[in-house]
PDB file of N, CA and C in Angstrom:
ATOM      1  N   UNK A   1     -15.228  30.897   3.263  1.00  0.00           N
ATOM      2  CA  UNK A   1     -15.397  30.359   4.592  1.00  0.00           C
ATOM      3  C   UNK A   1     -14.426  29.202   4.797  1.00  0.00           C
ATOM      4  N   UNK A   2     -13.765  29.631   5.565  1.00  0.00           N
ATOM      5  CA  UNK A   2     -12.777  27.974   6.019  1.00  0.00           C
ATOM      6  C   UNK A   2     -13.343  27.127   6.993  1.00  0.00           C
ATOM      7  N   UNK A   3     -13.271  26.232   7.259  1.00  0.00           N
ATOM      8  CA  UNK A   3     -13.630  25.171   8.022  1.00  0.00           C
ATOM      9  C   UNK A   3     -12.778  24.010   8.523  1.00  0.00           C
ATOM     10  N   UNK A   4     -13.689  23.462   9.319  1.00  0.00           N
ATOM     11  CA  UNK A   4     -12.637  22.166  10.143  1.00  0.00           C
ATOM     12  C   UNK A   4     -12.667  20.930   8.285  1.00  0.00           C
ATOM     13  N   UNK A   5     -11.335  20.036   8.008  1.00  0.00           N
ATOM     14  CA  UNK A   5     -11.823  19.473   7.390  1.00  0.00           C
ATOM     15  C   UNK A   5     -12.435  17.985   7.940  1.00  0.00           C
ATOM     16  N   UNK A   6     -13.697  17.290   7.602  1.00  0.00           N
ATOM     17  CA  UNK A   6     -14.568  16.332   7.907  1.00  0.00           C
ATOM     18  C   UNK A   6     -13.324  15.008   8.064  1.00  0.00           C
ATOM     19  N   UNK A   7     -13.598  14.280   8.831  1.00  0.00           N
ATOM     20  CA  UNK A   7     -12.883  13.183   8.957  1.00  0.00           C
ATOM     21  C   UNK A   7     -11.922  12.031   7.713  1.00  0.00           C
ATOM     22  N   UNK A   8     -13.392  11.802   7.130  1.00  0.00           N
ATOM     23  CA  UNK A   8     -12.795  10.973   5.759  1.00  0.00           C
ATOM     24  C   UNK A   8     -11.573  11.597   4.917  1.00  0.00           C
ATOM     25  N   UNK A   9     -11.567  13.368   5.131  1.00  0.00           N
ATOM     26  CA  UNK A   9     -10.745  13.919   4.159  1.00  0.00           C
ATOM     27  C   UNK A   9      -9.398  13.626   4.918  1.00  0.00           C
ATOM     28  N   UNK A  10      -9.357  13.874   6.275  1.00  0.00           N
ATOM     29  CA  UNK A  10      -8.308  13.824   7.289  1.00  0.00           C
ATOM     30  C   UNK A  10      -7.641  12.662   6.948  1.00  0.00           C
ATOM     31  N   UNK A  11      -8.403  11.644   7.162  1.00  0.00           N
ATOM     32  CA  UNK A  11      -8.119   9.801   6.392  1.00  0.00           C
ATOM     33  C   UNK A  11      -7.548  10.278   5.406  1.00  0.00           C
ATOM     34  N   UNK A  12      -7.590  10.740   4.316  1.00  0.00           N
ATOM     35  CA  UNK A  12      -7.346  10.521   3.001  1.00  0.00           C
ATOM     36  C   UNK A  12      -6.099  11.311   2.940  1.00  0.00           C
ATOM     37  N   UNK A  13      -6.117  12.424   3.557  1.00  0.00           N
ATOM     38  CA  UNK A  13      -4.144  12.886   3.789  1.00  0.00           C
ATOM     39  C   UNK A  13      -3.430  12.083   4.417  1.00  0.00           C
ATOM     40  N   UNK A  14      -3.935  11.833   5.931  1.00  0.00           N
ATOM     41  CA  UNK A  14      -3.372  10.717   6.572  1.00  0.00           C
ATOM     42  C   UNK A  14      -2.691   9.739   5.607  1.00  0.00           C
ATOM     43  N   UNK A  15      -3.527   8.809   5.320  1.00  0.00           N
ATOM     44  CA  UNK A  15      -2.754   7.945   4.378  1.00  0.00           C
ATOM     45  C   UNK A  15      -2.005   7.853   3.026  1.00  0.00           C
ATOM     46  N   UNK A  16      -2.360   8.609   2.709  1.00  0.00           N
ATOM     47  CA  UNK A  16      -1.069   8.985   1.326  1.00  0.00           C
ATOM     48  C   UNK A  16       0.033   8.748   1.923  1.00  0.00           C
ATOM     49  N   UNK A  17       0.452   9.486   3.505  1.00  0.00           N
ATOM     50  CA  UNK A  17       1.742   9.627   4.061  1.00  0.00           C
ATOM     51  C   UNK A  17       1.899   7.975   4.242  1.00  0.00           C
ATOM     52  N   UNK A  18       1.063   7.453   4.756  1.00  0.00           N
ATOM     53  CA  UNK A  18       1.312   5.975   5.044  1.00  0.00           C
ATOM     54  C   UNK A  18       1.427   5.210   4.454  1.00  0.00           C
ATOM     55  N   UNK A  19       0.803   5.197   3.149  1.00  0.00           N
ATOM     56  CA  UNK A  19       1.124   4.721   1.375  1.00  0.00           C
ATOM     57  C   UNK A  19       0.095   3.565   1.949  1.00  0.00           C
ATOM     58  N   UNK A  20      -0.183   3.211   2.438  1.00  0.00           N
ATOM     59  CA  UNK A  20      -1.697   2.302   2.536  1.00  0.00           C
ATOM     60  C   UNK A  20      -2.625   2.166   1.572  1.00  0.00           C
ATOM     61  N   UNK A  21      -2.949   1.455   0.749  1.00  0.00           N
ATOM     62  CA  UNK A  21      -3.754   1.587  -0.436  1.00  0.00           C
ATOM     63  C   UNK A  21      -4.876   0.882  -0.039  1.00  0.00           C
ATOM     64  N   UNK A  22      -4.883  -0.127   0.737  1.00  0.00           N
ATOM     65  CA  UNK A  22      -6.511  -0.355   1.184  1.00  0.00           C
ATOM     66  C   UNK A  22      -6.831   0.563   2.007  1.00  0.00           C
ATOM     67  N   UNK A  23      -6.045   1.167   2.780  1.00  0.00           N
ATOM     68  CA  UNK A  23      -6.982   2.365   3.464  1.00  0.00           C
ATOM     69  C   UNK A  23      -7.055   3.665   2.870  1.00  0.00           C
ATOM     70  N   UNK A  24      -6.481   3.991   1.602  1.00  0.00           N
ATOM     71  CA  UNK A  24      -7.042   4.773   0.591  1.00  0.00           C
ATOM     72  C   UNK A  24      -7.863   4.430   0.144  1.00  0.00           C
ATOM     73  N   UNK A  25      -8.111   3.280  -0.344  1.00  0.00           N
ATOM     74  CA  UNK A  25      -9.138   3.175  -1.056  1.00  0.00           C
ATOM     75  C   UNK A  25     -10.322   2.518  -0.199  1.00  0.00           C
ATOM     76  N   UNK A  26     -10.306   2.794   0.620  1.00  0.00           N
ATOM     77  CA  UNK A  26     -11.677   2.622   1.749  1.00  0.00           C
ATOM     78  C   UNK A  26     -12.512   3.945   2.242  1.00  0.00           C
ATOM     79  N   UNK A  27     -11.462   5.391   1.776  1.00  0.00           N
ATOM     80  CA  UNK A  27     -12.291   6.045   1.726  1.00  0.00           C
ATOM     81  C   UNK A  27     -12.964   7.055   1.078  1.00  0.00           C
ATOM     82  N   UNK A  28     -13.022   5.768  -0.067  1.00  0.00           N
ATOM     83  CA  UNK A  28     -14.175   6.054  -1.263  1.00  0.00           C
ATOM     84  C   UNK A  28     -15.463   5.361  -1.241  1.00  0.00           C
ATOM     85  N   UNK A  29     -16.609   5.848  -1.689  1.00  0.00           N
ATOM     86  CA  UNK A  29     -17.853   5.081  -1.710  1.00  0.00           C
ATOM     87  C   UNK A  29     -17.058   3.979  -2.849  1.00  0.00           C
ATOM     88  N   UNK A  30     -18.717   3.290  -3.393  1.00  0.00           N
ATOM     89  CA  UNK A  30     -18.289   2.095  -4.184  1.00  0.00           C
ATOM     90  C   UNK A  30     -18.324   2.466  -5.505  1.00  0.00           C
ATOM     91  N   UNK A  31     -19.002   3.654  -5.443  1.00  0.00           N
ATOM     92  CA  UNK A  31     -19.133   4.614  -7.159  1.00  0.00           C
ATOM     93  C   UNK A  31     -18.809   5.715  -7.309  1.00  0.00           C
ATOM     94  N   UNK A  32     -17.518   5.820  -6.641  1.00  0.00           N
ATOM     95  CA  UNK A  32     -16.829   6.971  -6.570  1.00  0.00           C
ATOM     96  C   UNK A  32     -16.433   7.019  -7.807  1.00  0.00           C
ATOM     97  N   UNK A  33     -15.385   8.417  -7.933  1.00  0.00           N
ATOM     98  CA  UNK A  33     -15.016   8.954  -8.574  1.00  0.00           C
ATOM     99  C   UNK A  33     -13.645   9.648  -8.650  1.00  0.00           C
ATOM    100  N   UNK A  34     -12.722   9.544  -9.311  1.00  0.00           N
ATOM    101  CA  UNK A  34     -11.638  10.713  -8.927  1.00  0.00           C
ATOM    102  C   UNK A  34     -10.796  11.087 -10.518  1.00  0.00           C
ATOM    103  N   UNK A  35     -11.165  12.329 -10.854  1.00  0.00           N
ATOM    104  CA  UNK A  35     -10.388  13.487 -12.284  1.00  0.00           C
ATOM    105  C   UNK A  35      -9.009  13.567 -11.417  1.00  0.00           C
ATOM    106  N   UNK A  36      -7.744  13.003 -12.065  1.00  0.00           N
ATOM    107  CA  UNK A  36      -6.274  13.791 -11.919  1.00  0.00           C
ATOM    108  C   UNK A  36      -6.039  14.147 -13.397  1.00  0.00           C
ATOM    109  N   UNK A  37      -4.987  14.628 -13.375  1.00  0.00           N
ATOM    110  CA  UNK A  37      -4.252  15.257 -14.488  1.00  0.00           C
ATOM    111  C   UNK A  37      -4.393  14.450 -15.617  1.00  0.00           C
ATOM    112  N   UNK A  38      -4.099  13.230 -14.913  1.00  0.00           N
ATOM    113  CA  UNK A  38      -4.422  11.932 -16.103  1.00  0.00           C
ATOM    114  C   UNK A  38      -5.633  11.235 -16.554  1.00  0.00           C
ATOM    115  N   UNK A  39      -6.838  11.628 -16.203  1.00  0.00           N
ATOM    116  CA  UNK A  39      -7.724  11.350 -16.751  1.00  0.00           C
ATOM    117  C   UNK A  39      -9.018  11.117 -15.372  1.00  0.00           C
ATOM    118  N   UNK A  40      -9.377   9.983 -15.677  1.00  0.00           N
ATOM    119  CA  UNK A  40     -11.107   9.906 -15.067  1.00  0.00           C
ATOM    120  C   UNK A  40     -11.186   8.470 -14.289  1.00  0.00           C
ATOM    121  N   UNK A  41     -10.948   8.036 -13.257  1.00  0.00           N
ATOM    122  CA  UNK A  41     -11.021   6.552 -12.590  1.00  0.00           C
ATOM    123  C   UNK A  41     -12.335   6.884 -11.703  1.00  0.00           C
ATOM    124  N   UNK A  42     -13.040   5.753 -12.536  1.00  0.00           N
ATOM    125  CA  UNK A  42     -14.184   5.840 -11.713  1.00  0.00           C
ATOM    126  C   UNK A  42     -14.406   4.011 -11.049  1.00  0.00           C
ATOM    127  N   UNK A  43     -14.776   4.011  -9.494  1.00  0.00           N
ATOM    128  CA  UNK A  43     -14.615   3.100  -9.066  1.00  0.00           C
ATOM    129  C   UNK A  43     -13.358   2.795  -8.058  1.00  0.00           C
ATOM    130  N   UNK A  44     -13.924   1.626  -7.027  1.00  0.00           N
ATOM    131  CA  UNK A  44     -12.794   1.275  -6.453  1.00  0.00           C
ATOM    132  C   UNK A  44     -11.439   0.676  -6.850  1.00  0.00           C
ATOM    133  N   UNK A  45     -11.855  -0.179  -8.419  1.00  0.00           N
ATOM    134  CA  UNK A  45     -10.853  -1.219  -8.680  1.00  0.00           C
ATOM    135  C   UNK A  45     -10.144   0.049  -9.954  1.00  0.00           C
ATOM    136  N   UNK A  46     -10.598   0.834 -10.330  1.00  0.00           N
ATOM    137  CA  UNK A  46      -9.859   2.026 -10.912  1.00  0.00           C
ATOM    138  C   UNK A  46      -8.824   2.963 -10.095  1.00  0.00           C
ATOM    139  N   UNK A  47      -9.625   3.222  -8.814  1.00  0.00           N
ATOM    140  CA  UNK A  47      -8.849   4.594  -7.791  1.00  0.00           C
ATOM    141  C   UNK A  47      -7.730   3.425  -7.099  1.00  0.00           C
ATOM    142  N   UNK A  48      -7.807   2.045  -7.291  1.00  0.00           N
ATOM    143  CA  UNK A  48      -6.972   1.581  -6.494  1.00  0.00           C
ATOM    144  C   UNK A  48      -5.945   1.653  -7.315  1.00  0.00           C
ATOM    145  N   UNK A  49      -6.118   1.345  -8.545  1.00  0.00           N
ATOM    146  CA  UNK A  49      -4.968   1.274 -10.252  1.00  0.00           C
ATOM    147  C   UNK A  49      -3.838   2.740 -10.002  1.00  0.00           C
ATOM    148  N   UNK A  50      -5.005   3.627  -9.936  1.00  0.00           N
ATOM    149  CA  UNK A  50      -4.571   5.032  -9.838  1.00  0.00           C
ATOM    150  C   UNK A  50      -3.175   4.952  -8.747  1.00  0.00           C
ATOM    151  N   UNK A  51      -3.803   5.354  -7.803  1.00  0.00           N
ATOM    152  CA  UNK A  51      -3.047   5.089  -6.305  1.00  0.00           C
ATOM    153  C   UNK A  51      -2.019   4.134  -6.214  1.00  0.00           C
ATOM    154  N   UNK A  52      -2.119   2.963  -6.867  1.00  0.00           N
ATOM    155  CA  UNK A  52      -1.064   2.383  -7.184  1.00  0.00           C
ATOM    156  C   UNK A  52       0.088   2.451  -7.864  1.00  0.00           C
ATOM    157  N   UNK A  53      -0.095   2.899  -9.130  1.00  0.00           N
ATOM    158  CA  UNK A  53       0.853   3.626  -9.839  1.00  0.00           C
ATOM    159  C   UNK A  53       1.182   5.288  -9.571  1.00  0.00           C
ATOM    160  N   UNK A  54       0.350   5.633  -9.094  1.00  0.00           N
ATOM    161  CA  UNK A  54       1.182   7.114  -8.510  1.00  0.00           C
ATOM    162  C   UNK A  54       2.145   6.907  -7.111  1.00  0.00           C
ATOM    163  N   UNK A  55       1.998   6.064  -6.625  1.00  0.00           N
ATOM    164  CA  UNK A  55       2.784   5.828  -5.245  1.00  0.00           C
ATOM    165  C   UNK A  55       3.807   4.743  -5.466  1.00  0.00           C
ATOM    166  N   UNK A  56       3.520   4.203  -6.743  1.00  0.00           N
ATOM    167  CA  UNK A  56       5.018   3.630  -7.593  1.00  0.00           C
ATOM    168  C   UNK A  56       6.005   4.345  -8.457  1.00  0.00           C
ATOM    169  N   UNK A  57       5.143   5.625  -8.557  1.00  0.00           N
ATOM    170  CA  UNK A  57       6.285   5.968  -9.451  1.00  0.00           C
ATOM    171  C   UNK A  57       7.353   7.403  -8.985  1.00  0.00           C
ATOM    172  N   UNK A  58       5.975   7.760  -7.801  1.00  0.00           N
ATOM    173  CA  UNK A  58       6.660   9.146  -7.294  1.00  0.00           C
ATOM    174  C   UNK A  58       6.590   8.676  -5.642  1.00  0.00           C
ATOM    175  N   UNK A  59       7.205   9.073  -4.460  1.00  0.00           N
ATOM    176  CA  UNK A  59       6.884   9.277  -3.281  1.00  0.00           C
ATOM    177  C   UNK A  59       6.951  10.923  -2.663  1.00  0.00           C
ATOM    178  N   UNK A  60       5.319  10.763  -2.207  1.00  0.00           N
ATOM    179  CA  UNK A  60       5.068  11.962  -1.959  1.00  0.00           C
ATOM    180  C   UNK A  60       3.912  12.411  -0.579  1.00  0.00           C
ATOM    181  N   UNK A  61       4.231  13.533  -0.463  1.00  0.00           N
ATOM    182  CA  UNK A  61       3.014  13.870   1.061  1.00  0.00           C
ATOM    183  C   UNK A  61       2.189  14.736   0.512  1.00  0.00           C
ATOM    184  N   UNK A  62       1.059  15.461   1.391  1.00  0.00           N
ATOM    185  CA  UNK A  62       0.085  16.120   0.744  1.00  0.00           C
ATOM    186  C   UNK A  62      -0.220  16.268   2.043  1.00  0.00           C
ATOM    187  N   UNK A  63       0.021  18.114   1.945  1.00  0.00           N
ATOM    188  CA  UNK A  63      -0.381  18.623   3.214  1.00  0.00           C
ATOM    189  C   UNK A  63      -1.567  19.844   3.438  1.00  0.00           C
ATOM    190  N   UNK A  64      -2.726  19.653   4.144  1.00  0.00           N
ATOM    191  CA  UNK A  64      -3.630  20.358   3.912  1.00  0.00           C
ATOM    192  C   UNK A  64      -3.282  21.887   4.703  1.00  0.00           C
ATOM    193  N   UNK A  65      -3.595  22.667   3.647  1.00  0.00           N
ATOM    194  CA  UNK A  65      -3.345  24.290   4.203  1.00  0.00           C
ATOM    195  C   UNK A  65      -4.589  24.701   4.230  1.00  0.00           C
ATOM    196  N   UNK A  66      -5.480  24.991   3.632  1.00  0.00           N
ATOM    197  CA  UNK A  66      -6.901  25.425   3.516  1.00  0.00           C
ATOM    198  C   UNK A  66      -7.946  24.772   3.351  1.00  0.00           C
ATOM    199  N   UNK A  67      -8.847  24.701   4.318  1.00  0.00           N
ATOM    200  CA  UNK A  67     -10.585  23.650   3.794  1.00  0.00           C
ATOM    201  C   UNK A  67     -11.247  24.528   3.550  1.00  0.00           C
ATOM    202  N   UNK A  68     -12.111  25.138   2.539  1.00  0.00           N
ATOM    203  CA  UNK A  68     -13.458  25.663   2.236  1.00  0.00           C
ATOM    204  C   UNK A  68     -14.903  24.573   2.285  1.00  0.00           C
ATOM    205  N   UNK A  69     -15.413  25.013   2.726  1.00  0.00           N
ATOM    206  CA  UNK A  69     -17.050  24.237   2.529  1.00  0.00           C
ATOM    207  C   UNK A  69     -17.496  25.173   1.653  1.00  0.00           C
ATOM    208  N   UNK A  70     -18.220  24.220   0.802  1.00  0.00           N
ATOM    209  CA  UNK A  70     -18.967  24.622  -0.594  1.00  0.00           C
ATOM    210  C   UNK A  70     -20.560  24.118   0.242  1.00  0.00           C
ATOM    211  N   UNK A  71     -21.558  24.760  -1.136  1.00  0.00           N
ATOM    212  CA  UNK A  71     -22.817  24.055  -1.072  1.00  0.00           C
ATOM    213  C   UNK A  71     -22.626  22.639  -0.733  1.00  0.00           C
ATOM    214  N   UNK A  72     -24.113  21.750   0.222  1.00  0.00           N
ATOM    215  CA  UNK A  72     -23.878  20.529   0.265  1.00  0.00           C
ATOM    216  C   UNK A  72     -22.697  20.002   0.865  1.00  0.00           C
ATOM    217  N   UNK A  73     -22.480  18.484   0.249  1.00  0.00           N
ATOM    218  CA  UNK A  73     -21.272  17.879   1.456  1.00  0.00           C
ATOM    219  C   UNK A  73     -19.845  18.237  -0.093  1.00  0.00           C
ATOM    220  N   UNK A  74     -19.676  19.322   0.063  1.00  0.00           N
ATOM    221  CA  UNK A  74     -18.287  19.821  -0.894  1.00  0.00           C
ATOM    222  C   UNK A  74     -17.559  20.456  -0.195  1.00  0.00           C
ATOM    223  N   UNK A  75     -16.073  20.107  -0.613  1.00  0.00           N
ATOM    224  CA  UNK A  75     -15.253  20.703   0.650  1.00  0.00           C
ATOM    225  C   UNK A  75     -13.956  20.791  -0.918  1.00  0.00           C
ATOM    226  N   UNK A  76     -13.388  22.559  -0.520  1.00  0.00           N
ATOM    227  CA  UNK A  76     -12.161  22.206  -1.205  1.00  0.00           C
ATOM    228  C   UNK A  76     -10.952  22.684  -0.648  1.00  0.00           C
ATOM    229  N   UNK A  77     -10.131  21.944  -0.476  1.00  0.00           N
ATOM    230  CA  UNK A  77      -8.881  21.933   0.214  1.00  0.00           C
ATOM    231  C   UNK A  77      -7.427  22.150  -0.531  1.00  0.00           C
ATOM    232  N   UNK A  78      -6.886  23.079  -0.228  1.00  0.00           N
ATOM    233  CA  UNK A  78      -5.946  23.601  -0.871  1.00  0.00           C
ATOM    234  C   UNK A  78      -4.642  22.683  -0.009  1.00  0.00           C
ATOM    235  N   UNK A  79      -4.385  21.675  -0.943  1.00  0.00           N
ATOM    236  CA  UNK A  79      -2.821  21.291  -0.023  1.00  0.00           C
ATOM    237  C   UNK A  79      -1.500  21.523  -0.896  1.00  0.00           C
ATOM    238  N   UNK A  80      -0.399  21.725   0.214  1.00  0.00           N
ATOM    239  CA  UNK A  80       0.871  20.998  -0.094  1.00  0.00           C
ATOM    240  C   UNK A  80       1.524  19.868  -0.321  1.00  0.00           C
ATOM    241  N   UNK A  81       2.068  19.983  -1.716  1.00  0.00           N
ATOM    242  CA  UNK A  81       2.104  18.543  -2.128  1.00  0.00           C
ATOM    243  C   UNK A  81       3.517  18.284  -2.494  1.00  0.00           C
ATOM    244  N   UNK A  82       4.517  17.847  -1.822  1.00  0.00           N
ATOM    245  CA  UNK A  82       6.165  17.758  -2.024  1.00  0.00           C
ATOM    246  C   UNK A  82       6.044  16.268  -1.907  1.00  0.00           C
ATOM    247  N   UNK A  83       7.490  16.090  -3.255  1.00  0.00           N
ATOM    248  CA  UNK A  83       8.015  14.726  -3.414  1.00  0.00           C
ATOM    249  C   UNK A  83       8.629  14.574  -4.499  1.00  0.00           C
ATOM    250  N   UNK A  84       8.995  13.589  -5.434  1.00  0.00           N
ATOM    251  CA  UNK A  84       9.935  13.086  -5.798  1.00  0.00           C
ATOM    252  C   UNK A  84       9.454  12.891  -7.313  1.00  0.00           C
ATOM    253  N   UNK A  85       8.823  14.233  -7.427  1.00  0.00           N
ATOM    254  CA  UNK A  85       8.408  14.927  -8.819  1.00  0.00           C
ATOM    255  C   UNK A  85       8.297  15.670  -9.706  1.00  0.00           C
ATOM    256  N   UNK A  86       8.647  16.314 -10.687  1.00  0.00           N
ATOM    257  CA  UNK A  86       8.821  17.216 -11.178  1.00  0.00           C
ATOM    258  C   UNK A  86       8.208  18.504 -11.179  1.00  0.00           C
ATOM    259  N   UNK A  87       8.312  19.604 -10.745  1.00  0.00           N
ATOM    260  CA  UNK A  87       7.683  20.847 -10.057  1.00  0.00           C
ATOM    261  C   UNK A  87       7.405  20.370  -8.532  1.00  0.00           C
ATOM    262  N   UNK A  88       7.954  19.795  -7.597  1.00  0.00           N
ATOM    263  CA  UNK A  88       7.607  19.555  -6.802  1.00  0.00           C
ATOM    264  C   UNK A  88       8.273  20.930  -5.514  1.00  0.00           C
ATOM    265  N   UNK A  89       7.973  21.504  -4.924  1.00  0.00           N
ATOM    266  CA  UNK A  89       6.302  21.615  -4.235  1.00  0.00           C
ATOM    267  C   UNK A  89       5.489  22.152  -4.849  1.00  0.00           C
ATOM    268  N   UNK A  90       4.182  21.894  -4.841  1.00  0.00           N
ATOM    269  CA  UNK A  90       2.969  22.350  -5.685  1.00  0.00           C
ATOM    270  C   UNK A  90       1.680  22.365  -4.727  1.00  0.00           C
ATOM    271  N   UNK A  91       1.324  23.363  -4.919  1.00  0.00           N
ATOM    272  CA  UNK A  91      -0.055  23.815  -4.079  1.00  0.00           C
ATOM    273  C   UNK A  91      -1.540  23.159  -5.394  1.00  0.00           C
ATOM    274  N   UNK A  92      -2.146  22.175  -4.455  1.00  0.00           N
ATOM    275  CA  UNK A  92      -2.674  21.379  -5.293  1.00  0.00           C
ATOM    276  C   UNK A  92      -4.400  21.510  -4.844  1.00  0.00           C
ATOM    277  N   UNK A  93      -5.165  21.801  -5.327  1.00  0.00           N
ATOM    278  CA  UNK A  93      -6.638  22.179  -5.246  1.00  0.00           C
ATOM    279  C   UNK A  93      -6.950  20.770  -4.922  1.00  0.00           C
ATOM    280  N   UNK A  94      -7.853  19.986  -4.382  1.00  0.00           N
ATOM    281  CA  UNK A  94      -8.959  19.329  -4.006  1.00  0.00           C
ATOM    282  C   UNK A  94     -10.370  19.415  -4.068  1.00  0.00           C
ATOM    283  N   UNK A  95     -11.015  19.281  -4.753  1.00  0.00           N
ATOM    284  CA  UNK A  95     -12.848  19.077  -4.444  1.00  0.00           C
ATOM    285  C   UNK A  95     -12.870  18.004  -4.541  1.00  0.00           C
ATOM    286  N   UNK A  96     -13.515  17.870  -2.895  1.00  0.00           N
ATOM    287  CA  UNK A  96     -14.352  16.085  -2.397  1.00  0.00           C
ATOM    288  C   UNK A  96     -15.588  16.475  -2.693  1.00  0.00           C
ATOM    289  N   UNK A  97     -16.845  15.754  -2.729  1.00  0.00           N
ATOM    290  CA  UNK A  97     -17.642  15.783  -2.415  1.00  0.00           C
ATOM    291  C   UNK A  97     -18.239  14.633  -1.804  1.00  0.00           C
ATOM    292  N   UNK A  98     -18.300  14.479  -0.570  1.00  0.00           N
ATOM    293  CA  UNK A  98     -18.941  13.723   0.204  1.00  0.00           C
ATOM    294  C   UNK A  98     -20.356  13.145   0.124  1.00  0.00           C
ATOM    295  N   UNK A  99     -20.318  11.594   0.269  1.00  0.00           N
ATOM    296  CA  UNK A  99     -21.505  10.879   0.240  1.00  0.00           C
ATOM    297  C   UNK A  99     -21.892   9.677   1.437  1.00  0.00           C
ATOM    298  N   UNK A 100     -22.539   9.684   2.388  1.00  0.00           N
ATOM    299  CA  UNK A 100     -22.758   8.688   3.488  1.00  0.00           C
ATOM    300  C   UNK A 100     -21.606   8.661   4.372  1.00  0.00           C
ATOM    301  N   UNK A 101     -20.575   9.787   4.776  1.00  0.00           N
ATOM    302  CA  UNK A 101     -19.222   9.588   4.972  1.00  0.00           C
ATOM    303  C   UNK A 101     -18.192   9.595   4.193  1.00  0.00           C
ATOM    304  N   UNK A 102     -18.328   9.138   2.960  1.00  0.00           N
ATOM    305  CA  UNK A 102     -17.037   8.937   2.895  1.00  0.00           C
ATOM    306  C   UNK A 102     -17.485   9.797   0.923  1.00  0.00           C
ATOM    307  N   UNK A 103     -15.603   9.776   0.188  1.00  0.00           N
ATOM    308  CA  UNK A 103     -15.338   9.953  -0.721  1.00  0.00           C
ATOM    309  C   UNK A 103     -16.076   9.896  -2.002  1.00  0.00           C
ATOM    310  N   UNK A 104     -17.259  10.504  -2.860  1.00  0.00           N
ATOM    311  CA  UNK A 104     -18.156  10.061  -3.889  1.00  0.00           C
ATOM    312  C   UNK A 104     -17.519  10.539  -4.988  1.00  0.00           C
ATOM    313  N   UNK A 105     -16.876  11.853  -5.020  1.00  0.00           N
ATOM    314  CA  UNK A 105     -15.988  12.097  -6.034  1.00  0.00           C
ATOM    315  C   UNK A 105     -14.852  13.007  -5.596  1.00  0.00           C
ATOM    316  N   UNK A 106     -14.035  13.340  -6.263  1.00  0.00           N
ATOM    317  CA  UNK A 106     -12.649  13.667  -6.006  1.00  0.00           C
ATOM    318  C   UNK A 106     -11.924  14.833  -6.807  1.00  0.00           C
ATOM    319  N   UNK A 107     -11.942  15.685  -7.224  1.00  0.00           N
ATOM    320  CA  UNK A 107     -10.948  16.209  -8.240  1.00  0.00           C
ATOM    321  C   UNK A 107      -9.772  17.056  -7.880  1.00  0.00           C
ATOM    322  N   UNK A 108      -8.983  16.720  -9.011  1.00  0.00           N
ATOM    323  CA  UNK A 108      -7.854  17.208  -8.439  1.00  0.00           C
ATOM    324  C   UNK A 108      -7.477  18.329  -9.847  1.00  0.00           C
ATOM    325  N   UNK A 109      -6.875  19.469  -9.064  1.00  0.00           N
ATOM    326  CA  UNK A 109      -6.516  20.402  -9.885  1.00  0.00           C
ATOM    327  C   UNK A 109      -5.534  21.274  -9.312  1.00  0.00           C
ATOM    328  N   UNK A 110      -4.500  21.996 -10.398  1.00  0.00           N
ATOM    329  CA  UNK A 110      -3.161  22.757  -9.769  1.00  0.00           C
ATOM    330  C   UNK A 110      -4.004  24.211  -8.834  1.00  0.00           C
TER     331      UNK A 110
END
């Protein structure tokens, strides 16, 4: 089933492009969560670490092609992800799962 994707996720592509890191990281709860390639940041003062050093070391966009709704507030979004990285373009999996609005956990997978 595809779907519209929910606002917060919209935010959260949105700003990658804008490289905004307080408004990345605003739309995470306060006990969020986010799995990349590199491991496990849990928290705001972690996902901000994250986000920080990935947007220092590569510049990049992330473009949503597909939203699925899962059980509950789970949504996974298949984006395009080009930039100034090695294998770059890469079709990059997403599972949010949504909590009160916004971001509770995150994973990212090829």
């Amino acid at each position: 089933m595809t779907t519209t994707v929910p606002d917060v996720i919209a935010r959260y592509y949105r700003v990658i492009g804008e490289r905004d890191i307080d408004a990345f990281v605003a739309c995470f709860t306060d006990n969020a969560t986010v799995a990349d390639e590199d491991g496990l940041h849990d928290g705001p003062a972690a996902i901000r670490a994250w986000r920080e050093r990935t947007a220092a070391e590569y510049d990049y966009d992330a473009v949503p092609e597909e939203v699925v709704a899962e059980a509950g507030d789970t949504f996974v979004v298949t984006a395009l992800v080009t930039g100034t990285f090695p294998g770059s373009p890469v079709r990059l999996r997403h599972r949010f799962t949504l909590r009160d609005g916004l971001i509770g956990a995150l994973d990212i997978r090829p």
